[in-house]
N, C-alpha and C. Protein backbone atom coordinates (compact mmCIF):
# COMPACT_ATOMS: atom_id res chain seq x y z
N UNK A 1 -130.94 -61.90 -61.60
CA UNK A 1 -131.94 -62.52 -60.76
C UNK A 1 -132.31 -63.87 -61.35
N UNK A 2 -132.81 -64.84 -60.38
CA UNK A 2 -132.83 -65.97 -60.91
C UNK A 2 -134.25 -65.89 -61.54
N UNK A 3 -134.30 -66.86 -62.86
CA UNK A 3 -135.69 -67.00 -63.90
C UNK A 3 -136.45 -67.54 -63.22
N UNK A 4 -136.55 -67.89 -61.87
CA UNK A 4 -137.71 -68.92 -60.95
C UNK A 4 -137.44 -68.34 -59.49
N UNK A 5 -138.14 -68.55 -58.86
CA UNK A 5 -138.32 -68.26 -57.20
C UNK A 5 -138.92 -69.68 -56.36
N UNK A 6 -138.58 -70.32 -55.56
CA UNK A 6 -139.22 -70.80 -54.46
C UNK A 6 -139.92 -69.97 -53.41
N UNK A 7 -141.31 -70.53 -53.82
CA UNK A 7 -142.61 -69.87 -52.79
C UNK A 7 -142.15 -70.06 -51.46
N UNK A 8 -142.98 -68.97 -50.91
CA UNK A 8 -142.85 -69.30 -49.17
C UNK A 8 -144.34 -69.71 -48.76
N UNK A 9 -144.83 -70.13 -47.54
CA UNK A 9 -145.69 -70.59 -47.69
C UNK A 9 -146.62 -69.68 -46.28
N UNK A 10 -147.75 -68.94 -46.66
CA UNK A 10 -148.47 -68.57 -46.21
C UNK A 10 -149.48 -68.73 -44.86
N UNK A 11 -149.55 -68.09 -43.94
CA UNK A 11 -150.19 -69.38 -42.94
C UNK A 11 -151.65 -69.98 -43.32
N UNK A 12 -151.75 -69.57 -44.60
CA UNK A 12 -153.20 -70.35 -44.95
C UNK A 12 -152.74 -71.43 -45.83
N UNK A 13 -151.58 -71.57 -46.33
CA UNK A 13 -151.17 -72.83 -47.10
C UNK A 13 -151.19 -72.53 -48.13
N UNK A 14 -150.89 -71.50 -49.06
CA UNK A 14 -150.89 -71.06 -49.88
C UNK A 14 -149.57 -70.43 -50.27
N UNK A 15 -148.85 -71.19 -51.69
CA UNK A 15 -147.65 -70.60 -52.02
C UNK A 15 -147.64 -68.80 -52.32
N UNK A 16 -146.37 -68.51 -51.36
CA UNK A 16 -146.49 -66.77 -51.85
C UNK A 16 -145.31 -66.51 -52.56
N UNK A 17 -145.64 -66.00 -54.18
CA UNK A 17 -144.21 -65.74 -54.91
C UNK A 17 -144.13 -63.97 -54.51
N UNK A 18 -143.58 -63.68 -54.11
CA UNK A 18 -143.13 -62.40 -53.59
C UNK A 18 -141.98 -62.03 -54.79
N UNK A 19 -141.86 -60.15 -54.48
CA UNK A 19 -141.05 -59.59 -55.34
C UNK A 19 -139.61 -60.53 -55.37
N UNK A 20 -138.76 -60.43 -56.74
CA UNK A 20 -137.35 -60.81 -56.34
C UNK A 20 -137.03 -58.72 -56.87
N UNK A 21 -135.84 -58.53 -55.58
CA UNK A 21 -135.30 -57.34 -55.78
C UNK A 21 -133.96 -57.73 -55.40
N UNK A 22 -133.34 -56.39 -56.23
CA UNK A 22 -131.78 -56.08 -56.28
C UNK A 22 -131.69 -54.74 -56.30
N UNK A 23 -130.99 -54.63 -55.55
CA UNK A 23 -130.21 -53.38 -55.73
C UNK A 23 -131.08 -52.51 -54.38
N UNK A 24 -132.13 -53.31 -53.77
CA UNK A 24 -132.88 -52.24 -53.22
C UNK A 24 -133.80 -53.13 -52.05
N UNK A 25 -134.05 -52.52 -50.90
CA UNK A 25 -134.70 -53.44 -49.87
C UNK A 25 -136.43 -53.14 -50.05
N UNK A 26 -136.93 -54.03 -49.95
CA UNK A 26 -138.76 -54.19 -50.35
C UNK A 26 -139.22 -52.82 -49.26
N UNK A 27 -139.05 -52.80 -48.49
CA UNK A 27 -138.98 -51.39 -47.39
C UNK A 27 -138.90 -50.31 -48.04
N UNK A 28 -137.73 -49.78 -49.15
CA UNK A 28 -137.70 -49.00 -49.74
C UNK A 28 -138.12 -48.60 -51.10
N UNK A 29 -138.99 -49.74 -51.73
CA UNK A 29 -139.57 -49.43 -53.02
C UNK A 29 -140.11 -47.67 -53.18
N UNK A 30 -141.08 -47.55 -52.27
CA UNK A 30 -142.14 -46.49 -52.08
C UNK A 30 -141.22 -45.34 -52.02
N UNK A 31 -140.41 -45.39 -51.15
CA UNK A 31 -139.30 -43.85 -50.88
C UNK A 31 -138.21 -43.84 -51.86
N UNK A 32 -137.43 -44.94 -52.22
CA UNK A 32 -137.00 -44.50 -53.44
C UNK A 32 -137.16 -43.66 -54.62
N UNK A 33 -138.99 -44.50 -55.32
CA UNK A 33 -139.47 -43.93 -56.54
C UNK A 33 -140.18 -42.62 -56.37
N UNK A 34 -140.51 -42.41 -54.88
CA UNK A 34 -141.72 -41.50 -55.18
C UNK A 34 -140.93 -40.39 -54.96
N UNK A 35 -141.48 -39.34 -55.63
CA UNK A 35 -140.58 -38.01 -56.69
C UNK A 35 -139.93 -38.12 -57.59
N UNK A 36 -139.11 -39.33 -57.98
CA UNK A 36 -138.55 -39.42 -58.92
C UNK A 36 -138.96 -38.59 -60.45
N UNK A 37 -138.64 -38.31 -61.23
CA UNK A 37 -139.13 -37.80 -62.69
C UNK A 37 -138.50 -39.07 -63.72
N UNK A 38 -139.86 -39.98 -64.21
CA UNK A 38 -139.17 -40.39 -64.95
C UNK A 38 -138.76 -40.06 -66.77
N UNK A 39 -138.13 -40.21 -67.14
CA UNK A 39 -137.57 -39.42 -68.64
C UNK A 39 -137.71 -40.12 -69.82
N UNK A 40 -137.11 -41.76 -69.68
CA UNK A 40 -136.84 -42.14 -70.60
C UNK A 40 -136.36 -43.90 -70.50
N UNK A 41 -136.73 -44.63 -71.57
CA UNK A 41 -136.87 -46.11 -71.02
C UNK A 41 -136.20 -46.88 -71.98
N UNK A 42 -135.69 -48.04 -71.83
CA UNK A 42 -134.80 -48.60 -72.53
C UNK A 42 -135.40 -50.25 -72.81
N UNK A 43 -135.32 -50.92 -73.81
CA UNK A 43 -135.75 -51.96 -74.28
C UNK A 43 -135.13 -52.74 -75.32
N UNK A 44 -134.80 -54.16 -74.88
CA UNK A 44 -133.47 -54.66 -76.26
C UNK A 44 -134.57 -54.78 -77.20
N UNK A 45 -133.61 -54.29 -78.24
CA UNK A 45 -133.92 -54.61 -80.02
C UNK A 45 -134.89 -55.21 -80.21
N UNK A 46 -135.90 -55.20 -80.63
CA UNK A 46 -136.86 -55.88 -81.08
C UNK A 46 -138.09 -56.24 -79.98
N UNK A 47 -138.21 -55.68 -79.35
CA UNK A 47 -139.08 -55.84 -78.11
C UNK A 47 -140.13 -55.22 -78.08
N UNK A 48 -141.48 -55.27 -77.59
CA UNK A 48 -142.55 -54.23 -77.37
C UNK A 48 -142.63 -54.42 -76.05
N UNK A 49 -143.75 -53.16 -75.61
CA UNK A 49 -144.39 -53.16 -74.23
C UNK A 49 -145.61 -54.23 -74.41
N UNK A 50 -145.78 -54.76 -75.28
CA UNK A 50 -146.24 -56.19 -75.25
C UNK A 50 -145.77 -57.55 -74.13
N UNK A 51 -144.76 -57.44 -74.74
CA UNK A 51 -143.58 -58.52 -74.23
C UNK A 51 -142.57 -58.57 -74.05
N UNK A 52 -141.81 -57.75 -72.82
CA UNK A 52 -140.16 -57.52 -72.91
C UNK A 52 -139.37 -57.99 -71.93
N UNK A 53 -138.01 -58.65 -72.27
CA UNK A 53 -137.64 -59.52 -71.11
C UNK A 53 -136.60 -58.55 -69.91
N UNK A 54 -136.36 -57.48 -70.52
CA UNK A 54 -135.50 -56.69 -69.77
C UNK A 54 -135.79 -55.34 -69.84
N UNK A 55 -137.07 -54.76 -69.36
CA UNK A 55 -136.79 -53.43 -69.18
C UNK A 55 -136.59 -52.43 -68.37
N UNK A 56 -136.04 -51.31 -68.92
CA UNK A 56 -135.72 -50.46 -68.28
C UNK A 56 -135.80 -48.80 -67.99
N UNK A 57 -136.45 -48.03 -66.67
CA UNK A 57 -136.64 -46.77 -66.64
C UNK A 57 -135.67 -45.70 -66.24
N UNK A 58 -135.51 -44.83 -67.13
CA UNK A 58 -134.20 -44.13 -66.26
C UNK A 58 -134.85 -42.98 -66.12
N UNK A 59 -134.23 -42.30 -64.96
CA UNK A 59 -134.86 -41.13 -64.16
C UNK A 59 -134.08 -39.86 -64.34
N UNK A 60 -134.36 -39.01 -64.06
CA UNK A 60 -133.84 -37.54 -63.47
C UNK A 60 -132.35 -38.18 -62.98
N UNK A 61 -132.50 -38.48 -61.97
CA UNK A 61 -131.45 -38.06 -60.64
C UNK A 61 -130.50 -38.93 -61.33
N UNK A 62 -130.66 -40.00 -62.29
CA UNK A 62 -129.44 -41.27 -62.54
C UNK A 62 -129.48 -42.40 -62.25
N UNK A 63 -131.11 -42.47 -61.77
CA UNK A 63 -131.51 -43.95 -61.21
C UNK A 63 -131.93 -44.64 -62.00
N UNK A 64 -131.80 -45.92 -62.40
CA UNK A 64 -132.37 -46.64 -63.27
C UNK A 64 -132.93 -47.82 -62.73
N UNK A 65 -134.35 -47.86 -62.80
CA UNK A 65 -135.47 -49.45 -62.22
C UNK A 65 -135.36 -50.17 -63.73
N UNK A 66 -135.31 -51.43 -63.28
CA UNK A 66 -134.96 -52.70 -64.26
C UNK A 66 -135.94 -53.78 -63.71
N UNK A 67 -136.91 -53.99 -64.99
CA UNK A 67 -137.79 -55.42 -64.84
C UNK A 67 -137.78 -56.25 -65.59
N UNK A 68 -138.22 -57.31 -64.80
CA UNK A 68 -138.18 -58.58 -65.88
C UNK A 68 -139.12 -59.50 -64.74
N UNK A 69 -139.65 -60.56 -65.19
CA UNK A 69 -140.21 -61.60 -64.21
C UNK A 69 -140.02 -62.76 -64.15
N UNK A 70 -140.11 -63.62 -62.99
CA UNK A 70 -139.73 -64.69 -62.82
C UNK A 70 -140.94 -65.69 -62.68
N UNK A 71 -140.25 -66.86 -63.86
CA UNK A 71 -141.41 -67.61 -64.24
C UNK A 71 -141.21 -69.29 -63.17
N UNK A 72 -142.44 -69.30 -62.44
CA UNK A 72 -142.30 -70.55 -61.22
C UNK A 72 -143.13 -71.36 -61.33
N UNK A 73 -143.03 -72.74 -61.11
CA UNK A 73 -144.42 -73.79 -60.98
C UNK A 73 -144.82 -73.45 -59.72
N UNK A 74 -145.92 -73.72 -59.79
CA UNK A 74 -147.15 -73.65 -58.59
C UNK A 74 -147.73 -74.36 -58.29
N UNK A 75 -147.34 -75.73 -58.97
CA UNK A 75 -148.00 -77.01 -58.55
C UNK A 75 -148.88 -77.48 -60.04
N UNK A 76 -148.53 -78.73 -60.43
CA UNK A 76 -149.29 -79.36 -61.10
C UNK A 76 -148.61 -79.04 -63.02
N UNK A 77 -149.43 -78.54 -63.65
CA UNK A 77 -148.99 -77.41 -64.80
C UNK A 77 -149.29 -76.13 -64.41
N UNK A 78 -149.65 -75.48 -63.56
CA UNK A 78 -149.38 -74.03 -63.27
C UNK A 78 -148.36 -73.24 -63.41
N UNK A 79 -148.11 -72.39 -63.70
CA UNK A 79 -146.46 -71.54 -63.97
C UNK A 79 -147.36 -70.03 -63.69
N UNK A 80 -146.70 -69.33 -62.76
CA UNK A 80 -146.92 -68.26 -62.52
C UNK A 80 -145.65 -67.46 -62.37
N UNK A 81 -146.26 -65.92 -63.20
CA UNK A 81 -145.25 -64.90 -63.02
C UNK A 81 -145.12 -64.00 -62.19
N UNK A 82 -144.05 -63.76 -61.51
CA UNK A 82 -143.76 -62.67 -59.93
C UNK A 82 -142.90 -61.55 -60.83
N UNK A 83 -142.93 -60.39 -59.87
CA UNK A 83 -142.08 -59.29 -60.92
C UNK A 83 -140.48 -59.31 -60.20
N UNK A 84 -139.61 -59.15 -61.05
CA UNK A 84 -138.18 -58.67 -60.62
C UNK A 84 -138.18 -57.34 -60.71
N UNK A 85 -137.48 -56.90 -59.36
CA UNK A 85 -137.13 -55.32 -59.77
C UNK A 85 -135.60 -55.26 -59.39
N UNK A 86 -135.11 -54.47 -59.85
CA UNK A 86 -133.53 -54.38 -59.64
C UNK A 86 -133.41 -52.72 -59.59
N UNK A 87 -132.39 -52.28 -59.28
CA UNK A 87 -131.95 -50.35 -59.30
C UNK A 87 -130.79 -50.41 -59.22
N UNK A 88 -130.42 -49.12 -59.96
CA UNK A 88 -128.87 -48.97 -59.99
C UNK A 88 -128.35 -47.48 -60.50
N UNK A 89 -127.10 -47.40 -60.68
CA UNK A 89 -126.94 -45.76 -61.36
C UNK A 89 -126.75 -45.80 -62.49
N UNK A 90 -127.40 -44.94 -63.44
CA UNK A 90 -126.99 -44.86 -65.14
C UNK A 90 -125.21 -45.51 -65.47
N UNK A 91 -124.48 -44.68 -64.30
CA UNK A 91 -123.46 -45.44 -65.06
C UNK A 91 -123.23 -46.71 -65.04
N UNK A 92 -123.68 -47.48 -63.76
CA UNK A 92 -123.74 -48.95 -63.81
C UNK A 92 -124.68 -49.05 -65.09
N UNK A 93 -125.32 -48.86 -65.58
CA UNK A 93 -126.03 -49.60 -66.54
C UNK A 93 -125.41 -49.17 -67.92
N UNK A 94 -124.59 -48.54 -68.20
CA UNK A 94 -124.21 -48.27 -69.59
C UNK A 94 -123.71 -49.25 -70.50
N UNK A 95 -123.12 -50.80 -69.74
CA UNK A 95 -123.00 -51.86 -70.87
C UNK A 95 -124.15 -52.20 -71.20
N UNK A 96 -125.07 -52.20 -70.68
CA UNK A 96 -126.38 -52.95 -70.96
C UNK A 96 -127.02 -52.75 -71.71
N UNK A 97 -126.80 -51.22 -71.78
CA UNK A 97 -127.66 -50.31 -72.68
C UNK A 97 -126.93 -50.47 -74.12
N UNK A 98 -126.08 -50.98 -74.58
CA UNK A 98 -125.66 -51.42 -75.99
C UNK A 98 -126.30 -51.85 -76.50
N UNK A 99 -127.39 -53.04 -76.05
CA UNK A 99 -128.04 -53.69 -77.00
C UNK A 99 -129.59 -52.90 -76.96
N UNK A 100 -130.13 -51.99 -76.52
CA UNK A 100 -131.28 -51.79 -76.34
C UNK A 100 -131.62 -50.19 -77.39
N UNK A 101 -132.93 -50.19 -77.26
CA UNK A 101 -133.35 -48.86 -77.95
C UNK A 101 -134.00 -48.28 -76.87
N UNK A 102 -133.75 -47.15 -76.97
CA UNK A 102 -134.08 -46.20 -76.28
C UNK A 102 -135.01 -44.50 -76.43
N UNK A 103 -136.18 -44.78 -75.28
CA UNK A 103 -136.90 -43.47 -76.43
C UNK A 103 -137.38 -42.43 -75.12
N UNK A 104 -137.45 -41.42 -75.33
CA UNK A 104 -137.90 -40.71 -73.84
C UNK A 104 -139.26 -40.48 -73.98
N UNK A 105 -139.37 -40.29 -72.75
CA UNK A 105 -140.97 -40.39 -72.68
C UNK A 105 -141.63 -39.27 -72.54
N UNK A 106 -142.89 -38.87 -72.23
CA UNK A 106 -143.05 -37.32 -71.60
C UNK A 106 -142.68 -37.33 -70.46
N UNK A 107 -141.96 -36.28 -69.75
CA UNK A 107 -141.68 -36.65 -68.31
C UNK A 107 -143.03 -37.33 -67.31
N UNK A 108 -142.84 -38.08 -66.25
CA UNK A 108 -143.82 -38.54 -65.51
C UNK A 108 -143.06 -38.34 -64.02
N UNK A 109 -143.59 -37.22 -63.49
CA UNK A 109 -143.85 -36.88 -61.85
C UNK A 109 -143.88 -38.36 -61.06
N UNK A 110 -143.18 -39.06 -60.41
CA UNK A 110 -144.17 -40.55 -59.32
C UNK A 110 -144.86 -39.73 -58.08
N UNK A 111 -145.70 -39.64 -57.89
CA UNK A 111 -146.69 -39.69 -56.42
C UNK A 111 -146.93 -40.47 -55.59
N UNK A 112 -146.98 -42.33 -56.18
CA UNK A 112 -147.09 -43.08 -55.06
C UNK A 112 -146.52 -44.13 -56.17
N UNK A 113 -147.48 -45.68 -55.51
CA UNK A 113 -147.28 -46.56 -56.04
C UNK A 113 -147.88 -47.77 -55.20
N UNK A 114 -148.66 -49.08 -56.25
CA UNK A 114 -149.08 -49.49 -55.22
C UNK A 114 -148.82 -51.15 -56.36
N UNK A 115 -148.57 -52.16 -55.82
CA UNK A 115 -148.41 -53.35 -56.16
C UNK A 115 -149.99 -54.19 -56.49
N UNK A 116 -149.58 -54.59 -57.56
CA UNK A 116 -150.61 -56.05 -58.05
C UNK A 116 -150.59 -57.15 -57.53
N UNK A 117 -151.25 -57.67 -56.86
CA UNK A 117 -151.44 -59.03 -56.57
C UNK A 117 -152.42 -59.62 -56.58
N UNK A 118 -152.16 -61.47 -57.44
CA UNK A 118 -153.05 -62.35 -58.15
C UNK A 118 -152.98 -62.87 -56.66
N UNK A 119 -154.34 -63.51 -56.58
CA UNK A 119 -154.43 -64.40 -56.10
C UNK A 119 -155.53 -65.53 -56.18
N UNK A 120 -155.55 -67.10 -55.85
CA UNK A 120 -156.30 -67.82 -56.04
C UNK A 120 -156.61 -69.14 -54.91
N UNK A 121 -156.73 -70.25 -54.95
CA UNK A 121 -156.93 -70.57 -54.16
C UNK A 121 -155.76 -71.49 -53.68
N UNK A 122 -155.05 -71.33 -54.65
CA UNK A 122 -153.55 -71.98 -54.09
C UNK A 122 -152.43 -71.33 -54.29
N UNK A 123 -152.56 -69.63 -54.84
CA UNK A 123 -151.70 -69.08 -54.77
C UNK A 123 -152.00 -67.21 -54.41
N UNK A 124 -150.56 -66.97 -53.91
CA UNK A 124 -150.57 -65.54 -54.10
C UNK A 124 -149.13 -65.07 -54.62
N UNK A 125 -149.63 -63.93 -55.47
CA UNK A 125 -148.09 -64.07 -56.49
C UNK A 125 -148.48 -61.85 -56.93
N UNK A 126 -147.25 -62.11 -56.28
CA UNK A 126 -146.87 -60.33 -56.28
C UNK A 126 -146.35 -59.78 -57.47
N UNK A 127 -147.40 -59.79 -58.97
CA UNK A 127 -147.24 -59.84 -60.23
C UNK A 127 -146.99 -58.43 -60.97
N UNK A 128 -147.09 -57.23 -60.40
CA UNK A 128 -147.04 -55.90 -61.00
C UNK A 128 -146.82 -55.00 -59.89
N UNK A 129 -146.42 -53.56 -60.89
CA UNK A 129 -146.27 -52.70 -60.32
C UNK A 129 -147.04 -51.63 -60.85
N UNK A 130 -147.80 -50.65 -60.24
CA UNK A 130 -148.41 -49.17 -60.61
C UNK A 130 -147.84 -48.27 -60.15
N UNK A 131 -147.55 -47.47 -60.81
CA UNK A 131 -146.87 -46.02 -60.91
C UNK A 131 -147.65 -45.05 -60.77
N UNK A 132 -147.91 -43.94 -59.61
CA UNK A 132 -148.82 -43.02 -60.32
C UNK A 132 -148.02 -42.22 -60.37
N UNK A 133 -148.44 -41.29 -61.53
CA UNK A 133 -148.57 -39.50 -61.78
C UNK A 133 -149.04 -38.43 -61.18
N UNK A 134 -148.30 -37.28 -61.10
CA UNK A 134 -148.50 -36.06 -60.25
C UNK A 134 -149.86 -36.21 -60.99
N UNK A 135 -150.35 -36.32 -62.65
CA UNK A 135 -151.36 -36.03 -63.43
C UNK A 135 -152.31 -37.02 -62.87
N UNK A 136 -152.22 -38.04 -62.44
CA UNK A 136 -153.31 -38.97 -62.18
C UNK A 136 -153.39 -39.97 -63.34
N UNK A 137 -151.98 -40.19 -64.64
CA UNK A 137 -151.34 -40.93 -64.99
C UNK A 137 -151.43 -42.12 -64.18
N UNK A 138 -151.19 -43.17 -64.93
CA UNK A 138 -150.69 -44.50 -64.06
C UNK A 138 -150.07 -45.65 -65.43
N UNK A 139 -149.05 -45.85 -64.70
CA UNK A 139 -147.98 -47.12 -65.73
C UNK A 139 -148.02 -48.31 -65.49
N UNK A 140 -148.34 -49.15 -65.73
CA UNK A 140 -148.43 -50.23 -65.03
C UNK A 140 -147.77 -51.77 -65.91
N UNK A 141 -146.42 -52.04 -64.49
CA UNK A 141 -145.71 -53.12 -65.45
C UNK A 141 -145.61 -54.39 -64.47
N UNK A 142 -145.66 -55.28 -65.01
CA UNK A 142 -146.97 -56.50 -64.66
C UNK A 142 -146.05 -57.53 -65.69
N UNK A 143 -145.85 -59.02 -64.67
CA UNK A 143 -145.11 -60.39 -65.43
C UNK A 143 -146.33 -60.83 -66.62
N UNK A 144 -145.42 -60.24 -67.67
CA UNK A 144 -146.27 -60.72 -69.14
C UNK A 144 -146.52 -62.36 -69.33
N UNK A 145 -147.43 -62.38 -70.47
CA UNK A 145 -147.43 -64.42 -70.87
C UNK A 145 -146.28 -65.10 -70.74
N UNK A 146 -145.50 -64.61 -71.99
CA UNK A 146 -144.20 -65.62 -72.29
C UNK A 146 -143.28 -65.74 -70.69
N UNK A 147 -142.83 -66.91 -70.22
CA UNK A 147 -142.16 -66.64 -69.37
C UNK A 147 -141.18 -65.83 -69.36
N UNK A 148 -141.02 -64.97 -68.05
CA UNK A 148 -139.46 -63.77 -68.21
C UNK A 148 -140.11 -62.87 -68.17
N UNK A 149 -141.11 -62.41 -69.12
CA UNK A 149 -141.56 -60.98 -69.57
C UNK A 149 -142.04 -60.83 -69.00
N UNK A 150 -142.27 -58.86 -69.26
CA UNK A 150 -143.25 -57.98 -68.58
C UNK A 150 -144.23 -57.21 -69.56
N UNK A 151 -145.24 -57.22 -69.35
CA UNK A 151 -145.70 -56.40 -70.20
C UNK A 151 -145.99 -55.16 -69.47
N UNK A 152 -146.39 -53.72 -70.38
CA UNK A 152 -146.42 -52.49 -69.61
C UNK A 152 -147.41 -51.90 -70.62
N UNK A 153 -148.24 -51.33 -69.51
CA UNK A 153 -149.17 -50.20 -70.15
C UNK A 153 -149.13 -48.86 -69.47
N UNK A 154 -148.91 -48.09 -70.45
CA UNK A 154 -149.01 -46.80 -70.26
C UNK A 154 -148.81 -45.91 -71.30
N UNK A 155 -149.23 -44.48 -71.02
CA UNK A 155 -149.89 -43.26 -72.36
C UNK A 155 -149.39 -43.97 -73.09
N UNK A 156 -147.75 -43.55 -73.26
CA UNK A 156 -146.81 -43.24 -74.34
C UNK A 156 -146.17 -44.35 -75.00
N UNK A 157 -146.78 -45.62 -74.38
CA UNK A 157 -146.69 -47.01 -75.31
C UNK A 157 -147.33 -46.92 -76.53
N UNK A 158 -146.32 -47.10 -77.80
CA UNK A 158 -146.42 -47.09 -78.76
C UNK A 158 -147.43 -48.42 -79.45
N UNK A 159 -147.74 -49.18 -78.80
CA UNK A 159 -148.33 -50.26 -79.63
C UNK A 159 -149.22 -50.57 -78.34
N UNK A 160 -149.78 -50.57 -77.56
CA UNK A 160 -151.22 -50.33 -76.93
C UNK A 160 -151.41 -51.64 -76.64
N UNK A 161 -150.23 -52.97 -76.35
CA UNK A 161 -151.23 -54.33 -76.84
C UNK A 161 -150.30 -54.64 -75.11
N UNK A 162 -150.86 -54.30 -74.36
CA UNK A 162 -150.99 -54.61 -72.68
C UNK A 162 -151.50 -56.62 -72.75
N UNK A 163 -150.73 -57.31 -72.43
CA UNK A 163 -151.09 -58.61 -72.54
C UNK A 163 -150.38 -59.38 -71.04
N UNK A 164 -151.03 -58.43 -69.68
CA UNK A 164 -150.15 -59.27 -68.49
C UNK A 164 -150.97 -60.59 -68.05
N UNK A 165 -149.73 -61.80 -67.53
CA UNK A 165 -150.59 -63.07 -67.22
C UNK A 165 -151.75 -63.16 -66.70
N UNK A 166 -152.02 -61.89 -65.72
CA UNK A 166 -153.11 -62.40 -64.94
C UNK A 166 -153.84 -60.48 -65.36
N UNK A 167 -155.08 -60.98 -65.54
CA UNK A 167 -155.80 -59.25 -65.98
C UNK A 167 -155.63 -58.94 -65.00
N UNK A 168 -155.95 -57.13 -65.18
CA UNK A 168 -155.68 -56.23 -64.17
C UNK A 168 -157.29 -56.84 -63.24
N UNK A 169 -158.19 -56.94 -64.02
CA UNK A 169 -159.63 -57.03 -63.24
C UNK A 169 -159.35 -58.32 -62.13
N UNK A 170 -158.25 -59.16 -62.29
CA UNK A 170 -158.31 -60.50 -61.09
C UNK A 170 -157.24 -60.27 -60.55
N UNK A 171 -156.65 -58.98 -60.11
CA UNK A 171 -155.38 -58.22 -59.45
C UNK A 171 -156.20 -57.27 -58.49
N UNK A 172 -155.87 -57.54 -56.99
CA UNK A 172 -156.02 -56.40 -56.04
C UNK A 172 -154.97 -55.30 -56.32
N UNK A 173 -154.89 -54.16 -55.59
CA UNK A 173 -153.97 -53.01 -55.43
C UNK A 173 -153.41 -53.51 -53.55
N UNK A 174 -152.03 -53.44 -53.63
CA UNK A 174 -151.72 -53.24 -52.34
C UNK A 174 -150.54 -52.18 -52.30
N UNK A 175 -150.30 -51.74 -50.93
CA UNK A 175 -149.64 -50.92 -50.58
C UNK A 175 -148.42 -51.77 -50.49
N UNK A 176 -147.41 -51.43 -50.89
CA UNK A 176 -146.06 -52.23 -50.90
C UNK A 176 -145.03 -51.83 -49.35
């Protein structure tokens, strides 16, 4: 996916950075993930849920969701981050997985899912994703600082340091 997006423009005049996806139509985010079980997640070498430029969830069934974000001007010095999502089958992803570490998680049930979006007065930018849990769990992976990255919070993150561009408190929830 490309490291930048060209906005579309809103009928209020306002640039909209919308998801970039692969592997999968924006229609089908919701029916894809939901039931899924996810197991176990993959991250190159040296990376945290701080700041990671490529990660990745693999599921039950053989599905694997892949994020990363795309970093865009917005006018002026502004740079805002939109999320990439990509999907595919474990075996498509097995070169990839050479360079990464890999740790399983407790399993996590999906129930729904509902998208982050920043917005301001000259932009709207479709920056995260929430996961929920059969438990009432929620994961949430969201275009981190450094351009590219994502950061992710949830239980079983080992280092707790959630750092996405825009706080969760100046992010609505929408239905995707």
């Amino acid at each position: 996916m490309k490291p930048y997006i060209t906005p579309e423009l809103t009928i209020h005049g306002k640039k909209a950075f919308k998801f970039q996806l692969e592997g999968l139509e924006r229609k089908d985010i919701e029916s894809l993930l939901k039931g899924q079980k996810l197991v176990a997640y993959g991250l190159p070498n040296g990376h945290t849920f701080q700041a990671v430029w490529d990660l990745s969830f693999f599921f039950e069934s053989g599905l694997v969701v892949h994020f990363s974000s795309a970093c865009s001007e917005a006018g002026g010095w502004q740079e805002v981050g939109s999320l990439n999502i990509g999907c595919s089958q474990a075996a498509n992803s097995a070169a990839e997985a050479i360079e990464m570490e890999f740790a399983v998680t407790p399993s996590l049930q999906l129930t729904g899912m509902q998208m982050l979006v920043f917005e301001d007065e000259d932009v709207v930018v479709e920056c995260g994703l929430v996961l929920h849990g059969v438990d009432g769990q929620e994961l949430v992976v969201a275009a981190g600082i450094p351009p590219g990255s994502v950061s992710v919070l949830a239980s079983f993150a080992a280092d707790k340091q959630f750092e996405p561009q825009f706080s969760l408190s100046s992010c609505r929830r929408e239905r995707i």
